[in-house]
Protein backbone atom coordinates (compact mmCIF):
# COMPACT_ATOMS: atom_id res chain seq x y z
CA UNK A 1 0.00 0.00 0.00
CA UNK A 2 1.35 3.49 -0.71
CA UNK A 3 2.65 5.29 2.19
CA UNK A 4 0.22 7.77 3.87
CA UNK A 5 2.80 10.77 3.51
CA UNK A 6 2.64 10.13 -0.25
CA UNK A 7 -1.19 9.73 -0.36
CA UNK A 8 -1.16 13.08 1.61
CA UNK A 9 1.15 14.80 -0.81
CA UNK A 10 -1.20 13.72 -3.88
CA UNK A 11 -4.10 15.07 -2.45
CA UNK A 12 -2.15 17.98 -1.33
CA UNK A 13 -1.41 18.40 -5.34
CA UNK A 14 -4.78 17.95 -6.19
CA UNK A 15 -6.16 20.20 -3.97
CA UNK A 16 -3.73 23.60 -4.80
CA UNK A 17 -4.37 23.03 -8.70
CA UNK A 18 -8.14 22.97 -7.94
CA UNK A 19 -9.26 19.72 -8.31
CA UNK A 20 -11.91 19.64 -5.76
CA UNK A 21 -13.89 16.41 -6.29
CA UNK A 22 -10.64 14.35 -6.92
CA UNK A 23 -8.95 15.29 -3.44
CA UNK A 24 -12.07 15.43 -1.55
CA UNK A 25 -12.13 11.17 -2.58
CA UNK A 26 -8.09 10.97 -2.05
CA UNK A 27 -8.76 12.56 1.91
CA UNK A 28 -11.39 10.36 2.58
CA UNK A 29 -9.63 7.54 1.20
CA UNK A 30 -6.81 8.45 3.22
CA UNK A 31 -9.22 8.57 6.05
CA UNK A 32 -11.02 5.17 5.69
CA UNK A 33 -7.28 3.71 6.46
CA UNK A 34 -6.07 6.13 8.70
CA UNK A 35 -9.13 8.46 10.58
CA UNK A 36 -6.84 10.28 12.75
CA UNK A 37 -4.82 11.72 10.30
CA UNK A 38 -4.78 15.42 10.90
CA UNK A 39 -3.68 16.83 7.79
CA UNK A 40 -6.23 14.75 5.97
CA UNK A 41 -8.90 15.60 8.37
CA UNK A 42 -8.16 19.68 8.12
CA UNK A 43 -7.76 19.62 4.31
CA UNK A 44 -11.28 17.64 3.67
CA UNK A 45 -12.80 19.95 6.34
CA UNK A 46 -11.63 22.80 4.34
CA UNK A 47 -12.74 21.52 0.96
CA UNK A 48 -16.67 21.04 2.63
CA UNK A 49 -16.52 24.39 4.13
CA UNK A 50 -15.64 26.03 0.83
CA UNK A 51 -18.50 23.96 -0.59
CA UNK A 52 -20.96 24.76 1.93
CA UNK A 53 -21.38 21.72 3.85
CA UNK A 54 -20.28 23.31 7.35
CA UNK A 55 -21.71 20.76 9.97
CA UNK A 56 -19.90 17.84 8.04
CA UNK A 57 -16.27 20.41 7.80
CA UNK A 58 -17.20 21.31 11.76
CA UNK A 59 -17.12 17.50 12.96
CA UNK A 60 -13.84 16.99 11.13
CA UNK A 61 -12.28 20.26 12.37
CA UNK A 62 -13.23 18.44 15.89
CA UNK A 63 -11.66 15.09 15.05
CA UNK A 64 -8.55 16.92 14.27
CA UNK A 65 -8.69 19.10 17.28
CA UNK A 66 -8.85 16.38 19.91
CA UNK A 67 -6.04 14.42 18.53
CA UNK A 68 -2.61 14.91 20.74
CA UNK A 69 -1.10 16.42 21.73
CA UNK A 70 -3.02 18.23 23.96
CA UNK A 71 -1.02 20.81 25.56
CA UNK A 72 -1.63 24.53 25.03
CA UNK A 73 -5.20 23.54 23.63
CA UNK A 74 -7.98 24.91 26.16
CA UNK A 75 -10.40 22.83 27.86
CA UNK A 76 -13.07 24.69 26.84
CA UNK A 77 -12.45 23.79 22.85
CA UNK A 78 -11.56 20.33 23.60
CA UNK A 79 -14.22 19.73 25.88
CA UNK A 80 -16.96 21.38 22.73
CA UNK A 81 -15.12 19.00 20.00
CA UNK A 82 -15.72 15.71 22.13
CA UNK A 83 -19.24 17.18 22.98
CA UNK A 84 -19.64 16.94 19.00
CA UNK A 85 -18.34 14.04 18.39
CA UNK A 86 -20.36 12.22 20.88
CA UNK A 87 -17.48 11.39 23.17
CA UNK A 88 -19.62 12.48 26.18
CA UNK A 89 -17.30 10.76 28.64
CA UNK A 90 -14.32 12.45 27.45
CA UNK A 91 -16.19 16.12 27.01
CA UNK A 92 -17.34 15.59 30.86
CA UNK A 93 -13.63 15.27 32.15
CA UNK A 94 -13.02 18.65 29.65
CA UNK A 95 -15.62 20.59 31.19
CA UNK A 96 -14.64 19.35 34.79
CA UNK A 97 -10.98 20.58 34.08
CA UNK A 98 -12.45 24.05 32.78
CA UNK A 99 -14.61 24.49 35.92
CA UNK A 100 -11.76 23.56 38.35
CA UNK A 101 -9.86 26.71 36.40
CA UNK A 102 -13.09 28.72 36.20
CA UNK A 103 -14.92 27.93 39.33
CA UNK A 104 -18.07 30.38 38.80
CA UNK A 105 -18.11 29.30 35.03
CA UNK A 106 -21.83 28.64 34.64
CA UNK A 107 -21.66 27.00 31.20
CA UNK A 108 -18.66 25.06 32.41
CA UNK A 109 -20.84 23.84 35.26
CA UNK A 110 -24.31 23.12 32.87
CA UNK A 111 -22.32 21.45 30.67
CA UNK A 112 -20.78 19.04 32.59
CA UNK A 113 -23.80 18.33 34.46
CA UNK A 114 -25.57 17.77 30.55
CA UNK A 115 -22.65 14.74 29.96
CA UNK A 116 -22.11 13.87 33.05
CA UNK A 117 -25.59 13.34 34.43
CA UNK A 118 -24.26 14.59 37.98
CA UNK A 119 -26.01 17.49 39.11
CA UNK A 120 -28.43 18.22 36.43
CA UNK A 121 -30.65 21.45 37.89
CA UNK A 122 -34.08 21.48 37.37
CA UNK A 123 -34.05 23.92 34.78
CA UNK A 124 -30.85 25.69 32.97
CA UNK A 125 -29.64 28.55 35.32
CA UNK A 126 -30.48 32.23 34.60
CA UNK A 127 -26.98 33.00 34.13
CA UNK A 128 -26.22 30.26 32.25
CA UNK A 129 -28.63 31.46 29.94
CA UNK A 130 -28.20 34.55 29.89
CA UNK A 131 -24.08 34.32 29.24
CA UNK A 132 -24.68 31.84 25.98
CA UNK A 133 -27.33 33.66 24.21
CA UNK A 134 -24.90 37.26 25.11
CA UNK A 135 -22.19 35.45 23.66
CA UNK A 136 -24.45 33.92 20.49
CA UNK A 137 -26.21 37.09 19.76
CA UNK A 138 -24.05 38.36 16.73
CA UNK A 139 -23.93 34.66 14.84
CA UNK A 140 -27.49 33.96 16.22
CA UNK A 141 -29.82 34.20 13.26
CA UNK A 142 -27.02 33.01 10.85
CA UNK A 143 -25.98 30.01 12.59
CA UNK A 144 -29.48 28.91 13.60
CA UNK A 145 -31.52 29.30 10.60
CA UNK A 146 -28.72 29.09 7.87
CA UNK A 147 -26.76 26.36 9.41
CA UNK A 148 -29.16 24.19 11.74
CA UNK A 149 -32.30 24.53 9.48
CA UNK A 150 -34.73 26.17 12.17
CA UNK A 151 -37.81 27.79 11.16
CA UNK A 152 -39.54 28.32 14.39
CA UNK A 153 -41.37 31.44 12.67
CA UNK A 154 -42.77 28.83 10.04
CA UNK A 155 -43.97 26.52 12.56
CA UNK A 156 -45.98 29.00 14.49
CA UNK A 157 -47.20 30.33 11.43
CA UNK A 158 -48.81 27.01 10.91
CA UNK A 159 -49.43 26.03 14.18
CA UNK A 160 -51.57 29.44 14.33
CA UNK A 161 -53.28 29.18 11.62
CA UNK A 162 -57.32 28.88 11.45
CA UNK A 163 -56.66 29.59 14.96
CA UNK A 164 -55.75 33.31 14.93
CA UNK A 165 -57.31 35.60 12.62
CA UNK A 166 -55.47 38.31 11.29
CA UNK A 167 -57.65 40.88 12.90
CA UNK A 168 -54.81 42.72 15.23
CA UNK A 169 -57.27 42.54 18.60
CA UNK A 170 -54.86 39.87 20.84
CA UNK A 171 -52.52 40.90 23.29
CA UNK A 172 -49.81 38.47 22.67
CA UNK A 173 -46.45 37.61 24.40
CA UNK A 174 -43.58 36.15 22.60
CA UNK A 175 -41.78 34.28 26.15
CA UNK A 176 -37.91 33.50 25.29
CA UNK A 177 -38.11 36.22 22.10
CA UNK A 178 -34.13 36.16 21.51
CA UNK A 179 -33.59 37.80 18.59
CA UNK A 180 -37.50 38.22 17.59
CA UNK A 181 -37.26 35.67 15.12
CA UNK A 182 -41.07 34.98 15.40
CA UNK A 183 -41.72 39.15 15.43
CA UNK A 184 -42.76 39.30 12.20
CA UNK A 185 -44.70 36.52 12.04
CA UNK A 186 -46.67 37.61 15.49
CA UNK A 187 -46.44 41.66 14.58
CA UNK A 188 -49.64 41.25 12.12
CA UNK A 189 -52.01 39.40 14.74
CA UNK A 190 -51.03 41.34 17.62
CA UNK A 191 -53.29 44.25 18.84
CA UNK A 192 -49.94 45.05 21.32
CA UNK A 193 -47.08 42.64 20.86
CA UNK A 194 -44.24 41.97 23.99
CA UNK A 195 -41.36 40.27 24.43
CA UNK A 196 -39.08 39.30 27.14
CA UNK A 197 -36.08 37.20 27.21
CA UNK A 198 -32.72 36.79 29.65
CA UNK A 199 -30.37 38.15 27.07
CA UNK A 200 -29.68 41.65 26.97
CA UNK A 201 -27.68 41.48 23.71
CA UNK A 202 -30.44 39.11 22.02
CA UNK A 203 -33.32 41.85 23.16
CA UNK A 204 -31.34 44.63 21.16
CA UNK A 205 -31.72 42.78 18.17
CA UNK A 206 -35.08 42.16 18.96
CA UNK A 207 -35.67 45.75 19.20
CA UNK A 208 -33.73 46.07 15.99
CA UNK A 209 -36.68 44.42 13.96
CA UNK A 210 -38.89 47.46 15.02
CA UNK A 211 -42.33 44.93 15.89
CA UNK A 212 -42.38 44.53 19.10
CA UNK A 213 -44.38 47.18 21.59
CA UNK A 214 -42.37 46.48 24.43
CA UNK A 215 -39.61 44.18 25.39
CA UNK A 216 -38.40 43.05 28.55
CA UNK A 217 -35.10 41.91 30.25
CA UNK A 218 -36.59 38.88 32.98
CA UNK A 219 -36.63 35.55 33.37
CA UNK A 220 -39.57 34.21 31.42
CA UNK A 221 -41.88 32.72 34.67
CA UNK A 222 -40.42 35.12 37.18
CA UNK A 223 -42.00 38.35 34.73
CA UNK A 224 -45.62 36.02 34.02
CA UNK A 225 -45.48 35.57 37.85
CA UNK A 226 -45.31 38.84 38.35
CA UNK A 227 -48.90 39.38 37.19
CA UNK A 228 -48.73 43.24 37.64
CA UNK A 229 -45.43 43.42 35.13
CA UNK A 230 -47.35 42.25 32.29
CA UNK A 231 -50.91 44.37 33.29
CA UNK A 232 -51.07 47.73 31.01
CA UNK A 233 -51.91 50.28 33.72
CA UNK A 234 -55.06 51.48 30.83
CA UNK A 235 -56.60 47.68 31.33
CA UNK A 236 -56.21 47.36 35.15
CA UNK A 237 -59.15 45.22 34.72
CA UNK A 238 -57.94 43.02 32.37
CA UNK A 239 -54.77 41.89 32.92
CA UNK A 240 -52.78 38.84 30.93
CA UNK A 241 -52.55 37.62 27.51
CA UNK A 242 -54.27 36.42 24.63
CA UNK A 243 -51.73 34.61 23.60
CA UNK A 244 -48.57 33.16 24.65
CA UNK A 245 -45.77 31.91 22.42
CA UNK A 246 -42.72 29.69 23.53
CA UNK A 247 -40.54 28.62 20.29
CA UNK A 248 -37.36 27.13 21.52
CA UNK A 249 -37.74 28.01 25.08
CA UNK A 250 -39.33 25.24 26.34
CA UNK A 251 -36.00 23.46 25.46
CA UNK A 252 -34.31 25.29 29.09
CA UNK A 253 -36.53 23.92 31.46
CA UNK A 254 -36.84 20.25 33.22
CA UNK A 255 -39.99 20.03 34.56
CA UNK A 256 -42.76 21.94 32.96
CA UNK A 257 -45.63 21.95 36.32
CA UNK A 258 -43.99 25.26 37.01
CA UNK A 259 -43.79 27.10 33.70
CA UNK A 260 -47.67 25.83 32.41
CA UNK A 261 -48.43 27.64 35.98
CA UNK A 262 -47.35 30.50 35.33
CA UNK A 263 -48.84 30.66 31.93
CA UNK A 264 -52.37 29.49 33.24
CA UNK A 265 -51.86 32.18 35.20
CA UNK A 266 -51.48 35.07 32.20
CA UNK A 267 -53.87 33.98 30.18
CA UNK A 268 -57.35 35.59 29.39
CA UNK A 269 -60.14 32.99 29.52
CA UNK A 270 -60.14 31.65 25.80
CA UNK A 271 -56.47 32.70 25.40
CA UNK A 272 -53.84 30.21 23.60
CA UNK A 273 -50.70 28.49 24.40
CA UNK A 274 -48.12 28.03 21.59
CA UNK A 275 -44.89 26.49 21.89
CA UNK A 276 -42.15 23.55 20.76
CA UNK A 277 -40.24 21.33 22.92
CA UNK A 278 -37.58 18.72 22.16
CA UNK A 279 -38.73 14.88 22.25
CA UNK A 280 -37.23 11.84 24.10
CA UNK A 281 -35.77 9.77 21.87
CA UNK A 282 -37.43 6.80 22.94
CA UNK A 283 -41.12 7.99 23.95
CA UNK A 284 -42.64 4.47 24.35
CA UNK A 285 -44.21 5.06 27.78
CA UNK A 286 -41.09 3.59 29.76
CA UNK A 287 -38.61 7.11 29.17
CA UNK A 288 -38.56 9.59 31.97
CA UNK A 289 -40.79 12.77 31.93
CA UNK A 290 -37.46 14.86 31.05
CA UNK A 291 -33.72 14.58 30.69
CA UNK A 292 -30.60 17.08 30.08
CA UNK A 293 -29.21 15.74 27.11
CA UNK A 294 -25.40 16.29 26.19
CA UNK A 295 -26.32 19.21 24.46
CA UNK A 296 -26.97 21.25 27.94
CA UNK A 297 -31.14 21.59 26.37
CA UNK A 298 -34.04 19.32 28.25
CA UNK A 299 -36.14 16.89 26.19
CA UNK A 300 -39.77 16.11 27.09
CA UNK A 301 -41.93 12.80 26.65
CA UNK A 302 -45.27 13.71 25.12
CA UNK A 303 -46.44 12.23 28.16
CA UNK A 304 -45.13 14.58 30.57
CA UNK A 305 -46.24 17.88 28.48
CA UNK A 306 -49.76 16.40 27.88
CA UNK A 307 -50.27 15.34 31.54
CA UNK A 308 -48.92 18.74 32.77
CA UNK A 309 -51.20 20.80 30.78
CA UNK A 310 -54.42 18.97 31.66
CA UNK A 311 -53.52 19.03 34.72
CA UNK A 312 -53.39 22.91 34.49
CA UNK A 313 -56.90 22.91 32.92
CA UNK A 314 -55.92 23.28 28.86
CA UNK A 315 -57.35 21.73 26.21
CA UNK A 316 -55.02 20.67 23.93
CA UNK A 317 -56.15 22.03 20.17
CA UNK A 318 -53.37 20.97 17.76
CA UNK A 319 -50.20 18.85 18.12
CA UNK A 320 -47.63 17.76 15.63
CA UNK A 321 -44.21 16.33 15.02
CA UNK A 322 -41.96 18.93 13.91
CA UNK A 323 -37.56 18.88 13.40
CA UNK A 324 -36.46 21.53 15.69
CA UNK A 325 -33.42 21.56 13.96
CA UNK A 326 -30.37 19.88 12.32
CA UNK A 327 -27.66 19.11 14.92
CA UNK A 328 -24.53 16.95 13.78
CA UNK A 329 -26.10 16.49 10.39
CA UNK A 330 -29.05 14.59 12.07
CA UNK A 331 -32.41 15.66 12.42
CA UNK A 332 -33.30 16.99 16.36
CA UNK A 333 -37.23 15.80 16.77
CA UNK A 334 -39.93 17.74 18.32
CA UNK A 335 -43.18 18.92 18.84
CA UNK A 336 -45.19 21.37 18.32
CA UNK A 337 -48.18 22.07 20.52
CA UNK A 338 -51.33 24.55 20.74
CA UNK A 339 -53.38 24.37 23.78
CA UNK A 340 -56.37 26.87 25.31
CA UNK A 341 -57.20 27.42 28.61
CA UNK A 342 -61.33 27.73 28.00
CA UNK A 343 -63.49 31.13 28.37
CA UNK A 344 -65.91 28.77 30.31
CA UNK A 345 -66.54 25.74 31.59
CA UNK A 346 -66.84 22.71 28.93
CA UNK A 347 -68.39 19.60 28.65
């Protein structure tokens, strides 16, 4: 067999004169024989960006980055690559070693809770959140919608539909806005629209779009339990929503008895409950109500959102099986859920 450095150095050749396609097969021929090769894995990953397929260039980029040696490389990095390649094991001891250096680190600590199972919180931690989606802000829209295929905005469009005339009379609250993604789609049904997220940085670009009435730095449940927050001082009398939206917020929180609460709580009889979660892989009856996957975000059986929301007194109007989004080139499985809490008794 010819020698790897050879095999290498043709590629290498074909590559520089432009022959794409040919040294894109010679890497990952390379690469079936030998998948630890860096140079093989850095060249192919560079070939895929150029092309456009980032996820795929990404997860190489990571096999290459965790390969030794290690010194000088941060835990931080090392600790994201073996989060992406599945490693979990490894990626726990990376985010343990980052924490002992960073002992108030709040992703640091999430994360290794998320892949080590030790410690998971009940819900992600205010600053947790708050310090990721600061950080994401800039990239956000790009890297969600352009790279992970998320159209939130499209599934509430279609979730609301036949539901929610067009008629501008609803109060509506967009809970976990981020960058106002669903704003535009909202903005034409809304009489007054609000939103309120965590992130400072992700509300300015919110407020950027130039829909939104009002928004709101707070914790999502601590501003709808503070029923006086969300009253407008002209409808003392009629305080709460018409309509609440939660697209891709849902995704932060373990249990949901305590969030659907607090919603029940800010909704006008008849008003509506829109929102998406993240599915257990497994929903067969025997997987837990919720679990912190790797990724630091909580996944839901259908069982545990349907049983806490008739518990709560909604009726559940419209359900369906959505892809949240593309993660590691594989789709992420969800749901997407309308429920109303009812102007008056029903049979």
């Amino acid at each position: 067999m010819e020698p790897i450095r050879d095999q290498l150095d043709r590629a290498h050749a074909a590559h520089v004169a432009g022959a794409l396609a040919e040294a894109e097969s010679m890497y990952r021929n390379i690469l079936a024989a030998a998948p630890d090769t860096v140079p093989a894995l850095v060249n192919l990953a560079a070939i895929l960006s150029a092309s456009g397929r980032l996820e795929e260039a990404s997860l190489l980029e990571a096999r290459a980055y965790v390969q030794p040696p290690w010194d000088g490389k941060p835990h931080k990095i090392l600790a994201t690559c073996h989060y992406r390649l599945g490693q979990f094991e490894e990626a726990a001891r990376c985010y343990r070693a980052w924490l002992a250096e960073e002992p108030d680190n709040e992703i640091a600590r999430h994360h290794l809770a998320a892949c080590s199972g030790q410690g998971v919180p009940d819900r992600a931690p205010d600053r947790y959140v708050a310090t990721l989606f600061d950080g994401m802000a800039e990239q956000f829209d790009h890297r969600l919608v352009s790279i992970l295929a998320y159209d939130g905005p499209g599934v509430m469009r279609s979730l609301l539909a036949d539901r929610v005339p067009a008629d501008q009379s609803r109060d509506i609250l967009d809970a976990g806005c981020g960058t106002g993604l669903c704003g535009p789609v909202l903005a034409p049904i809304a009489r007054r629209l609000t939103g309120v997220d965590l992130s400072q940085a992700m509300l300015e670009k919110a407020r950027a779009r130039g829909v939104y009435d009002r928004l709101i730095h707070a914790e999502l449940t601590a501003f709808l339990q503070n029923r006086p927050a969300a009253i407008d001082p002209a409808e003392i009398d009629r305080p709460g929503f018409d309509l609440i939206v939660m697209a891709d917020s849902l995704i932060y929180f373990g249990d949901l008895g305590g969030v659907f609460d607090a919603v029940a709580g800010s909704l006008r009889p008849g008003g509506l409950f829109a929102f998406t979660l993240e599915l257990l892989p497994q929903d067969d009856g025997t997987a837990p109500d919720f679990a912190l996957r790797p990724s630091g975000r909580y996944a839901h059986s259908a069982r545990h959102w349907t049983q806490r929301l008739l518990e709560r007194g909604f009726h559940i109007r419209r359900s369906e099986a959505i892809v949240i989004r593309q993660e590691f080139c594989q789709p992420i499985h969800g749901a997407a859920v309308l429920a109303e809490i009812p102007a008056a008794a029903s049979p």
